[in-house]
C-alpha atoms as a PDB file:
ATOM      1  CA  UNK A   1       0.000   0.000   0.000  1.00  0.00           C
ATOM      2  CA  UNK A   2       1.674   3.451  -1.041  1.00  0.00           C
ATOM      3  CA  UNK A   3       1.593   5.976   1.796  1.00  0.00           C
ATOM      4  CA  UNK A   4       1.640   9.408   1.443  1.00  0.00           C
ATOM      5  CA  UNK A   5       4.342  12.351   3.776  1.00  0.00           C
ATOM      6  CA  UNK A   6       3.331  16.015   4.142  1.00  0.00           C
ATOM      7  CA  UNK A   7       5.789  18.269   5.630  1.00  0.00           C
ATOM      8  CA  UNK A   8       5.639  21.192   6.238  1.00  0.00           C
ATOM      9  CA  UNK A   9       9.229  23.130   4.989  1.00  0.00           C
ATOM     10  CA  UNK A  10      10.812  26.286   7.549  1.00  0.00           C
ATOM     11  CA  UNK A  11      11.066  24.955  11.091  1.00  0.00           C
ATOM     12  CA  UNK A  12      10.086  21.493  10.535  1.00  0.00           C
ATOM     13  CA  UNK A  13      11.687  20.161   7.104  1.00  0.00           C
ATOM     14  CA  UNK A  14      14.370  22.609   6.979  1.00  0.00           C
ATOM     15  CA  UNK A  15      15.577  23.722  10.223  1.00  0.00           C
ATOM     16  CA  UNK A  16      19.654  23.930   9.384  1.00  0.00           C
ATOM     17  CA  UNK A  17      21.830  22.713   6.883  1.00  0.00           C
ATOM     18  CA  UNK A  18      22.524  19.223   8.462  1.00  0.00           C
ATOM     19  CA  UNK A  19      18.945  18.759   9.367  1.00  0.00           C
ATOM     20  CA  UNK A  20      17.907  19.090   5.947  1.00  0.00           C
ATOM     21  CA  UNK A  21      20.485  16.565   4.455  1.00  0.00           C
ATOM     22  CA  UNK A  22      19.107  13.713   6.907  1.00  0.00           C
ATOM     23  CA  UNK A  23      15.549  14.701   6.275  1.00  0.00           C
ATOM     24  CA  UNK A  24      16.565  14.286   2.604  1.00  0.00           C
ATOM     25  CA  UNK A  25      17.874  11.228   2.814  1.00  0.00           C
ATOM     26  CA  UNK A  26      15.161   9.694   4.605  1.00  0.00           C
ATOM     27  CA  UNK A  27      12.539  11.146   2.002  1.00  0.00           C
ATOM     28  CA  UNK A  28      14.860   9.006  -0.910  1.00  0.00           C
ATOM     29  CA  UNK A  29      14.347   6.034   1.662  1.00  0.00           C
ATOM     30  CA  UNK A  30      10.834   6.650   1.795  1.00  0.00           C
ATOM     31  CA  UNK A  31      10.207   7.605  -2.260  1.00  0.00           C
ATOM     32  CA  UNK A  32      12.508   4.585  -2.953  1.00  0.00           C
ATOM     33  CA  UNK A  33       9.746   2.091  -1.439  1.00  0.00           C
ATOM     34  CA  UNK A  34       7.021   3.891  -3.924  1.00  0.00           C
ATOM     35  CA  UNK A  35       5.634   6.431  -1.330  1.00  0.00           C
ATOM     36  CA  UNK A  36       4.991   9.600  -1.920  1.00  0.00           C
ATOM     37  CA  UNK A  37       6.314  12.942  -1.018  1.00  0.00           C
ATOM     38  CA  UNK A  38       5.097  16.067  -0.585  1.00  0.00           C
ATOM     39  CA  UNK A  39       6.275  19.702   0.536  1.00  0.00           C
ATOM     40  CA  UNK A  40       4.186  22.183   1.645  1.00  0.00           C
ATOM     41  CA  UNK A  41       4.751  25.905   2.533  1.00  0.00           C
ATOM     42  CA  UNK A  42       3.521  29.119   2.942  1.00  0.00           C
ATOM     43  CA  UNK A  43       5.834  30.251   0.245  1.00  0.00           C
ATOM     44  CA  UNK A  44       5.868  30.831  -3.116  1.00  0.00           C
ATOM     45  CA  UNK A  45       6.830  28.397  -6.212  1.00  0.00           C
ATOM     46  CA  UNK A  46      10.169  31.157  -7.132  1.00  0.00           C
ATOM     47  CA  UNK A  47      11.205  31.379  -3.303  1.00  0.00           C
ATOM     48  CA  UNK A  48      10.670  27.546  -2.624  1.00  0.00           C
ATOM     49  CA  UNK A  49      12.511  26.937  -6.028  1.00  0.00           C
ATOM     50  CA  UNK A  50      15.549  28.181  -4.699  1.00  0.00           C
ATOM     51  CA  UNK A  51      15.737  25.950  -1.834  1.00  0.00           C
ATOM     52  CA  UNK A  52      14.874  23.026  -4.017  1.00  0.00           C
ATOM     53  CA  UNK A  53      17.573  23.700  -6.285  1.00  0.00           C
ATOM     54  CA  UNK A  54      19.771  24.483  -3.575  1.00  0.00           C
ATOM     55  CA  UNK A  55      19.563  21.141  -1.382  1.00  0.00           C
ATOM     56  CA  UNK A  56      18.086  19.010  -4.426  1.00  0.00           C
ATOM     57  CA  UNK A  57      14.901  18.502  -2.701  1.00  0.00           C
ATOM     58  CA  UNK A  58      12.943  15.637  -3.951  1.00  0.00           C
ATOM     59  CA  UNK A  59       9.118  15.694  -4.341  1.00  0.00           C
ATOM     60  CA  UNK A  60       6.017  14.582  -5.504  1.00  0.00           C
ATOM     61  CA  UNK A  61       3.733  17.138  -4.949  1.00  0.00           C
ATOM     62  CA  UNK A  62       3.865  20.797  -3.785  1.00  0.00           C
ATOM     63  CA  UNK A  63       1.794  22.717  -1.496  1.00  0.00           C
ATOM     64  CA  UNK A  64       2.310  26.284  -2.062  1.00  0.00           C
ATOM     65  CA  UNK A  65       0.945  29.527  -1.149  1.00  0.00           C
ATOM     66  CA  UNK A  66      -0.533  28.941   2.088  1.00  0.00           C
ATOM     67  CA  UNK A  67      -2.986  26.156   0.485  1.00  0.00           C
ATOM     68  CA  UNK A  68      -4.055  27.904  -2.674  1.00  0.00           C
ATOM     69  CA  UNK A  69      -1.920  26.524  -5.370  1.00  0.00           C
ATOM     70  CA  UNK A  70      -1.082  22.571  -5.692  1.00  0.00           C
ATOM     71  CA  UNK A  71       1.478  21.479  -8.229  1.00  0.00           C
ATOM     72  CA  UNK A  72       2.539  17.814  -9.138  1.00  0.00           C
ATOM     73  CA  UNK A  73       6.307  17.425  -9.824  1.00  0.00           C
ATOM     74  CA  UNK A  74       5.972  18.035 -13.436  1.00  0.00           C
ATOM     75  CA  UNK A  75       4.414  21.427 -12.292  1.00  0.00           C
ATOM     76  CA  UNK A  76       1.398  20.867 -13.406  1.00  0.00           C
ATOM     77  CA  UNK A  77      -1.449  22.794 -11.852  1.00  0.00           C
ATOM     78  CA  UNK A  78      -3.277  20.408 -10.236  1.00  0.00           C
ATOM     79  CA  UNK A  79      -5.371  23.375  -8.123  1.00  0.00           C
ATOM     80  CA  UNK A  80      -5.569  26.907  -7.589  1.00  0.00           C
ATOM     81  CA  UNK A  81      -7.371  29.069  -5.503  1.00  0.00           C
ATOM     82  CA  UNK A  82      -7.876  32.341  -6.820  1.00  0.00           C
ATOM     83  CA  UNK A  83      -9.027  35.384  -5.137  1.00  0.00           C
ATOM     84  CA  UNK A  84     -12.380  37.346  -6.344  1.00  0.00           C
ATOM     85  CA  UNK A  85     -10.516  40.825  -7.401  1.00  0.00           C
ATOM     86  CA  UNK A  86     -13.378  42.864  -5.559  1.00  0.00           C
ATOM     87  CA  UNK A  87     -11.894  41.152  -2.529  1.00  0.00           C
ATOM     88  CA  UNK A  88      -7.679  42.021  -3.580  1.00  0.00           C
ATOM     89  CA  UNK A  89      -9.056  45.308  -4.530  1.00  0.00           C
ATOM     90  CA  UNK A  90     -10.372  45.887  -0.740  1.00  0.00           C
ATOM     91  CA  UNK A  91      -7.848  44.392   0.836  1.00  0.00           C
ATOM     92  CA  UNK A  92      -5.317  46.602  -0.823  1.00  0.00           C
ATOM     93  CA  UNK A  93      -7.148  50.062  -0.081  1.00  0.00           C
ATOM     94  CA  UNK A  94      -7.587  48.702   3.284  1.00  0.00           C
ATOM     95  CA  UNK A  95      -3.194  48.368   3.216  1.00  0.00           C
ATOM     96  CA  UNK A  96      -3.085  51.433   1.957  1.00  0.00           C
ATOM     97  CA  UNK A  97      -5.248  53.195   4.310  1.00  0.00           C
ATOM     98  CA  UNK A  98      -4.029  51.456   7.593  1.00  0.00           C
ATOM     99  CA  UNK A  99      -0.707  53.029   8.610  1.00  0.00           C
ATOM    100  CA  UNK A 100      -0.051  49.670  10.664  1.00  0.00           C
ATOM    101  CA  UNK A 101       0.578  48.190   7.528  1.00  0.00           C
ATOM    102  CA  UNK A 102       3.531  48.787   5.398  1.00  0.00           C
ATOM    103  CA  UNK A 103       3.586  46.628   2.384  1.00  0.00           C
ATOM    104  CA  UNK A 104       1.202  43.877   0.374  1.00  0.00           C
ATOM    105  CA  UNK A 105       2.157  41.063  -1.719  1.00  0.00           C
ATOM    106  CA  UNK A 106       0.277  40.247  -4.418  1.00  0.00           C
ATOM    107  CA  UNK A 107       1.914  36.581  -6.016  1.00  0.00           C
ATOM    108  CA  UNK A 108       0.647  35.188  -9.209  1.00  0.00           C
ATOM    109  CA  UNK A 109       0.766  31.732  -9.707  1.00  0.00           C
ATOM    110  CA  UNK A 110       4.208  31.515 -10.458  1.00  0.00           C
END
């Protein structure tokens, strides 16, 4: 029976540089016996990329955005959850007005 591993990435999957290698190594263990893998984040597909690239991360699946975009290994989109633009459009002139807040990201889907 093929299981499935969600982790989440800062502070749990990456917490230093050796951490991450032995975390890696046991995901190849895992991936080896035809489970699957999957990394999930609050961050986006460019910023995640890096670390990816970095510590040759290996995945199934991708969890991205906070929730709202899924991508399979080939990068396919497998889900996206878009926001109404009456709602971004609030939400920004409610940034802009409220001197508590100092800057708003808006990330596409890549």
């Amino acid at each position: 029976m093929k299981k499935i591993l969600i982790s989440d990435y800062d502070g749990t999957f990456y917490q230093n540089d050796i951490d991450i290698k032995k975390n890696i190594d046991k995901v190849n263990e895992f991936r080896i016996l035809g489970n699957l893998f999957v990394l999930a984040t609050g961050r986006s597909y460019v910023d995640l990329k890096i670390m990816i690239d970095k510590y040759k991360i290996p995945y199934d699946y991708l969890i991205l955005n906070h929730g709202a975009l899924l991508l399979s290994k080939n990068l396919e989109v497998l889900n996206v959850f878009i926001l109404d633009k009456e709602l971004v459009v609030s939400v920004l002139e409610y940034a802009n007005n409220n001197k508590d807040i100092y800057d708003a990201v808006l990330i596409d889907v890549f």
